[in-house]
Protein backbone atom coordinates (compact mmCIF):
# COMPACT_ATOMS: atom_id res chain seq x y z
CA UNK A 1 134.49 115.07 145.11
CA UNK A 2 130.73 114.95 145.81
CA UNK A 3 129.24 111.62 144.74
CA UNK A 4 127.50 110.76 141.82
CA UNK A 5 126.82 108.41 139.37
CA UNK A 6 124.93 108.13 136.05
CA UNK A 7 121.95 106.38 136.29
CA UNK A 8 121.71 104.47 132.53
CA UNK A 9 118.29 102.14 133.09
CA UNK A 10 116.85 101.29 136.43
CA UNK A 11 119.20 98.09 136.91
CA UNK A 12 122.79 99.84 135.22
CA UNK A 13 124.61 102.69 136.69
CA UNK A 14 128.40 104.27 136.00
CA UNK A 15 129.61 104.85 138.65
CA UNK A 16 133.48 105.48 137.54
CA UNK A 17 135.77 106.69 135.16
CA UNK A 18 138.47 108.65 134.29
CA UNK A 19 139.89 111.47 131.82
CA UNK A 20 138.45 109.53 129.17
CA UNK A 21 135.15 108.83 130.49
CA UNK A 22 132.60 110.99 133.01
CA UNK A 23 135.05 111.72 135.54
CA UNK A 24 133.63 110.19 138.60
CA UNK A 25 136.54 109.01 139.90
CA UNK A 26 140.32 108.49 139.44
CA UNK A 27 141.73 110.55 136.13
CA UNK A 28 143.05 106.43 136.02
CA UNK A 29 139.83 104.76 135.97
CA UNK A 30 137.99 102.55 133.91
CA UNK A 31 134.57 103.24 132.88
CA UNK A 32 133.06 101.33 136.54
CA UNK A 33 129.53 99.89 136.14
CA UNK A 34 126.92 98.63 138.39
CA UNK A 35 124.19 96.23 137.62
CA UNK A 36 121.72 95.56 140.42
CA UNK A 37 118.30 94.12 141.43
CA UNK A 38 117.85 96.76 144.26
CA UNK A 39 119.13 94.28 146.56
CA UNK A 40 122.17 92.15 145.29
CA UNK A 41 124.91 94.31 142.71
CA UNK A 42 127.78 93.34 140.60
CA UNK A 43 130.35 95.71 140.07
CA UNK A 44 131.78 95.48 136.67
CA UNK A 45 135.69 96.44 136.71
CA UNK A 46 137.59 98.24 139.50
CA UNK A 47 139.46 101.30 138.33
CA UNK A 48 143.09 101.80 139.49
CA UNK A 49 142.13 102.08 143.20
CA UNK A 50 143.20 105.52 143.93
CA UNK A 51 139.43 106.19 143.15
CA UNK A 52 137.46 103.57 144.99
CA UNK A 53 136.31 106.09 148.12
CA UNK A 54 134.62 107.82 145.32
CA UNK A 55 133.58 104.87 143.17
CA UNK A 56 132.29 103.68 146.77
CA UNK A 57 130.57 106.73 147.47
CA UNK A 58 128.75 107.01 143.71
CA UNK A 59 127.36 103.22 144.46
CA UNK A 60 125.57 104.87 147.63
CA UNK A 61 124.40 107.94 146.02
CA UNK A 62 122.53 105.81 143.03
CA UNK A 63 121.78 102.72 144.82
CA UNK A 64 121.66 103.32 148.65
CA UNK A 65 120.10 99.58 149.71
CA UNK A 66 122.07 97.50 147.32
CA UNK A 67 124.80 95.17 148.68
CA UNK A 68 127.75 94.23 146.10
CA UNK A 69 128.34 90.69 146.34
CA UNK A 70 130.71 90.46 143.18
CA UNK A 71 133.34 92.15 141.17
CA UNK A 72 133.88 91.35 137.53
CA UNK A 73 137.37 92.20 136.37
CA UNK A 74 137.50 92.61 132.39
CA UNK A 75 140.89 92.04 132.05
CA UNK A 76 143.96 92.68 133.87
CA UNK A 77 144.88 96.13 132.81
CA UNK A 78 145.66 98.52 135.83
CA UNK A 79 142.82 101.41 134.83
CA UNK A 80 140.44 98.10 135.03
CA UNK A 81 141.85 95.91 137.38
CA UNK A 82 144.47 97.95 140.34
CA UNK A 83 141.49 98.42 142.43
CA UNK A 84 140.05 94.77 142.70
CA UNK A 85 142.21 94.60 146.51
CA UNK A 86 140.65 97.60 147.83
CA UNK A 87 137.12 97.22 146.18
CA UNK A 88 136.89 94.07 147.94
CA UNK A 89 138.01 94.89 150.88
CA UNK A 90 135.76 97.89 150.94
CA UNK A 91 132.83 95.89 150.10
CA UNK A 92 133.50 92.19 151.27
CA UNK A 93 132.39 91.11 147.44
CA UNK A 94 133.89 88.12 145.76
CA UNK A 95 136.21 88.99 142.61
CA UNK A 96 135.60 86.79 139.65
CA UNK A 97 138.18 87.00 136.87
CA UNK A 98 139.43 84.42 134.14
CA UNK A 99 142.18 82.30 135.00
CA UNK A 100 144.84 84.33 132.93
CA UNK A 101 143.47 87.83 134.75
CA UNK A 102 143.29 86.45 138.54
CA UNK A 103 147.22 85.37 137.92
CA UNK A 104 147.76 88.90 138.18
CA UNK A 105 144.92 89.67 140.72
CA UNK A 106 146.53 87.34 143.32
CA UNK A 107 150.47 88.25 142.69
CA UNK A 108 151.26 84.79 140.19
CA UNK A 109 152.00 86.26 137.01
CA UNK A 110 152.03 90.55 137.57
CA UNK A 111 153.81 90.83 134.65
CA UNK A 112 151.08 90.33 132.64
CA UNK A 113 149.55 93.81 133.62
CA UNK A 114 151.88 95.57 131.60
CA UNK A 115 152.06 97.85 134.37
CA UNK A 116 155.74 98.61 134.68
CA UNK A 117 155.64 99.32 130.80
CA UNK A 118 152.99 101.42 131.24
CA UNK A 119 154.58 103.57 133.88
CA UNK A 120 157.47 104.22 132.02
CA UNK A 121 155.32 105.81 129.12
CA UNK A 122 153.85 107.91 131.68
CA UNK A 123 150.32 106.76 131.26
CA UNK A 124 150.23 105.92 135.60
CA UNK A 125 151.30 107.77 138.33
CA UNK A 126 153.64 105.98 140.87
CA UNK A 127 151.29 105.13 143.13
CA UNK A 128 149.25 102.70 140.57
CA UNK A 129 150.01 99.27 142.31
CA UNK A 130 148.47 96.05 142.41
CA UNK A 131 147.91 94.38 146.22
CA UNK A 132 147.62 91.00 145.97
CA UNK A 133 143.44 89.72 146.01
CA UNK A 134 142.22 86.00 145.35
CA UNK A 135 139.70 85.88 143.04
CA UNK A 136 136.71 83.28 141.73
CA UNK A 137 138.21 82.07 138.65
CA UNK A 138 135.12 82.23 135.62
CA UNK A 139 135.15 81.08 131.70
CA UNK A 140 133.38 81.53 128.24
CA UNK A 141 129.75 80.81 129.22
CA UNK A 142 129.50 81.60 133.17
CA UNK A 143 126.53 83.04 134.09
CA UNK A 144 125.55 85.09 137.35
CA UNK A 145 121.92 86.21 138.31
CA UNK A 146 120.36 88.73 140.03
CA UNK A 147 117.45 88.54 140.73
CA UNK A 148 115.21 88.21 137.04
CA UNK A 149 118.79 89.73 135.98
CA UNK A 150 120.87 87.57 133.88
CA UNK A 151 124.75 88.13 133.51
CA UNK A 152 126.37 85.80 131.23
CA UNK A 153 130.80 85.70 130.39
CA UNK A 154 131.84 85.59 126.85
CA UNK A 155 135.91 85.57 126.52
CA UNK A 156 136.15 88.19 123.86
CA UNK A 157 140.06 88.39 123.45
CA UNK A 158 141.79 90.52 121.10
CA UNK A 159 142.87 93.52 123.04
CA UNK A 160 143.90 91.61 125.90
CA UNK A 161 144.48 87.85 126.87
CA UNK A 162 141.75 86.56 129.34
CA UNK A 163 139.27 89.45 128.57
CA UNK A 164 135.55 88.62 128.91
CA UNK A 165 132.55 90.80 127.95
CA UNK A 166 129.59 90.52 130.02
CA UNK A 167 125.89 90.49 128.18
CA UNK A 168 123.37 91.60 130.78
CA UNK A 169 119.55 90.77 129.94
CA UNK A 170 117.02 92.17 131.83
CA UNK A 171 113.58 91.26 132.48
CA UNK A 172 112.28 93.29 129.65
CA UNK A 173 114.41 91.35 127.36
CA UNK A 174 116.30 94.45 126.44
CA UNK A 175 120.34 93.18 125.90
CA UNK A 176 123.40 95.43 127.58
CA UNK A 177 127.24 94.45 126.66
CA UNK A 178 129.86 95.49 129.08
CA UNK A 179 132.64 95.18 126.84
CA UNK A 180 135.75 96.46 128.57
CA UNK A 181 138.68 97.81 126.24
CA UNK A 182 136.69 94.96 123.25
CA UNK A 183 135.02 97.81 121.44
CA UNK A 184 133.68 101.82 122.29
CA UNK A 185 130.99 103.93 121.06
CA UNK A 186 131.40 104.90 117.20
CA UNK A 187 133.50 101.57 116.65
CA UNK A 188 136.72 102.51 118.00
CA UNK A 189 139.16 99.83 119.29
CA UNK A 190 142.33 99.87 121.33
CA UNK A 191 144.62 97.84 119.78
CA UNK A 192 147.94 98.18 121.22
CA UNK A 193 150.65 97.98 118.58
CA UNK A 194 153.30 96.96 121.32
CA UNK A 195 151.44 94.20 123.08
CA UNK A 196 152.07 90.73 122.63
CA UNK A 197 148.16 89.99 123.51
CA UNK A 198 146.81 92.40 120.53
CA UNK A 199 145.44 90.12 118.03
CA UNK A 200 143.48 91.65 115.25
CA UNK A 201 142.20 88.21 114.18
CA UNK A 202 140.68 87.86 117.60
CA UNK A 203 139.34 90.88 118.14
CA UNK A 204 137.29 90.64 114.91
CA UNK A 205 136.07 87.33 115.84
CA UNK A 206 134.86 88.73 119.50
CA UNK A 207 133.40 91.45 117.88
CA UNK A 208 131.25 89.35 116.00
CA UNK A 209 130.61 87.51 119.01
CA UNK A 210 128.93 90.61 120.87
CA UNK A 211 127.03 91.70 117.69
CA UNK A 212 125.51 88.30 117.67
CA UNK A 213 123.79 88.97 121.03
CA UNK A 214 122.17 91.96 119.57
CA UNK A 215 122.58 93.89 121.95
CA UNK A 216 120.43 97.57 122.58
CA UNK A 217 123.57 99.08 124.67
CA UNK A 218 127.09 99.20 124.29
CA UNK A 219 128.60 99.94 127.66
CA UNK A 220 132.47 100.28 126.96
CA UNK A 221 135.65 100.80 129.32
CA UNK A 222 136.21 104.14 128.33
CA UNK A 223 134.22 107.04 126.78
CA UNK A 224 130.51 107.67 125.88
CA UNK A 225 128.20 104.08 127.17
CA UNK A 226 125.86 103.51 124.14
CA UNK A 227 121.64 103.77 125.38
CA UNK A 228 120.58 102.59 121.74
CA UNK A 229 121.37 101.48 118.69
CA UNK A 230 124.53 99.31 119.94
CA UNK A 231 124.72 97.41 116.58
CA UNK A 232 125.04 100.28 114.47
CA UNK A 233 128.38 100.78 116.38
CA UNK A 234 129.52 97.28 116.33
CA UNK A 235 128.85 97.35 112.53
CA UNK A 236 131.36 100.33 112.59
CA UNK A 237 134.03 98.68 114.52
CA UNK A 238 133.73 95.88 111.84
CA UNK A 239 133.21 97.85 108.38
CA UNK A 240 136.59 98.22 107.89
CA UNK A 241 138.58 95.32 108.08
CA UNK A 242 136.25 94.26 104.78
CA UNK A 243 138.24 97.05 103.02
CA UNK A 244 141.72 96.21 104.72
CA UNK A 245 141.87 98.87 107.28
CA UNK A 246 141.80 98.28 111.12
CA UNK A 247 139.00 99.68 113.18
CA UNK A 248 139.25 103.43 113.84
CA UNK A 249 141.42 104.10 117.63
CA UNK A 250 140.00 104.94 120.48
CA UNK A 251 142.59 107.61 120.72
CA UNK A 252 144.17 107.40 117.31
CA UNK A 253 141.92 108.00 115.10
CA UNK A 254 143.79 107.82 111.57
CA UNK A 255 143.16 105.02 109.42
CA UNK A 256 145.91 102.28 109.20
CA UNK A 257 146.10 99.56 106.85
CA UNK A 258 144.89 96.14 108.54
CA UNK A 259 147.53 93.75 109.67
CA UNK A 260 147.08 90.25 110.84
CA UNK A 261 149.35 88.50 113.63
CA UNK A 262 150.74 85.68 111.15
């Protein structure tokens, strides 16, 4: 594959996804995003790590000087989290993850991947695997900088225990969410009907935890990143549960009646 990237604003690039994104890596992958000062980057999620050469080779063809000196891991999904190990290695960057996410990172609590599950619904290939990587456990409220860069962690569960968004404000005061498998472009959600961490109480409430950083972009985990008008999408992730449907799928895209975890 010949590298590449998609340069978004002079401090965000993608620089991987999968069958449901750009294609710039791994059919498996995440949407992959780098934020960077020209000199320090963060990586934000890590794909499934059959596609980091590539992911590596897209941060060198946008961003040729900058250094990665962290990876954020959303949550603990395989397309988003699988590569963490060989990312790091590849790069010599901390991983920073919640508690409940670097369980799985570091070989404590795999389970909580739903990797095996996921196999046997076909949605990975065999050779999907975790490798054990210690990360920097973060919370609600950590903040990273880079440079005049400003990163800060809100734990926006819902789809997934342990999942954080990260709200990225730049000099110029304009505000990017990175919001993992939260919320997509055109208000679609993921909300897995046979997951135990789906919660359609809390993904409401960290819905309307993003929209309250107004944010200008919506950079999801999957599908189309969002270059203006974020909160006109958020307000269509959230427009239906007022009229006791669920958000529209990422995927799925029929309307279903809302139901609440009791």
């Amino acid at each position: 594959m010949t590298p590449a990237g998609l340069v978004l604003t002079p401090s965000i690039a993608l620089v991987g996804g999968g069958s449901l994104g750009a294609e710039l890596s791994h059919a498996c992958d995440a949407n992959i995003y780098l934020v960077h000062d020209d000199e320090d980057g963060v990586l934000i999620d890590a794909g499934c790590g059959l596609g980091t050469p590539d992911v590596i080779a897209n941060v060198q063809a946008v961003a040729p000087s900058v250094r990665i000196s962290s990876i954020l891991v959303t949550h603990a999904h395989a397309d988003h989290a699988a590569g963490a190990a060989s990312l790091a290695a590849a790069t010599a960057a901390d991983v920073l993850a919640t508690a409940h996410v670097g369980a799985v990172l570091n070989g404590t609590n795999p389970a909580a991947s739903g990797l095996e599950g996921a196999k046997a619904k076909g949605m990975y290939p065999a050779e999907v695997a975790f490798t054990a990587v210690p990360s920097i456990t973060v919370a609600d409220g950590h903040e990273l900088r880079l440079g005049r860069i400003a990163i800060t962690l809100l734990l926006t569960e819902g789809h997934a225990d342990g999942h954080l968004t990260a709200v990225i404000r730049e000099p110029d005061r304009i505000v990017s969410v990175c919001t993992g498998d939260l919320v997509f472009a055109r208000g679609r959600a993921a909300l897995l009907d046979d997951s135990p961490e789906t919660d359609l109480t809390r993904w409401e409430a960290s819905v309307r935890r993003v929209a309250d950083t107004e944010p200008t972009r919506l950079l999801p985990g999957h599908g189309t990143p969002v270059l203006r008008r974020a909160g006109a999408h958020l307000a269509l992730a959230l427009d239906p549960l007022s009229r006791g449907l669920e958000p529209p799928r990422l995927i799925d895209t029929d309307a279903r009646p809302r139901r609440d975890h009791s």
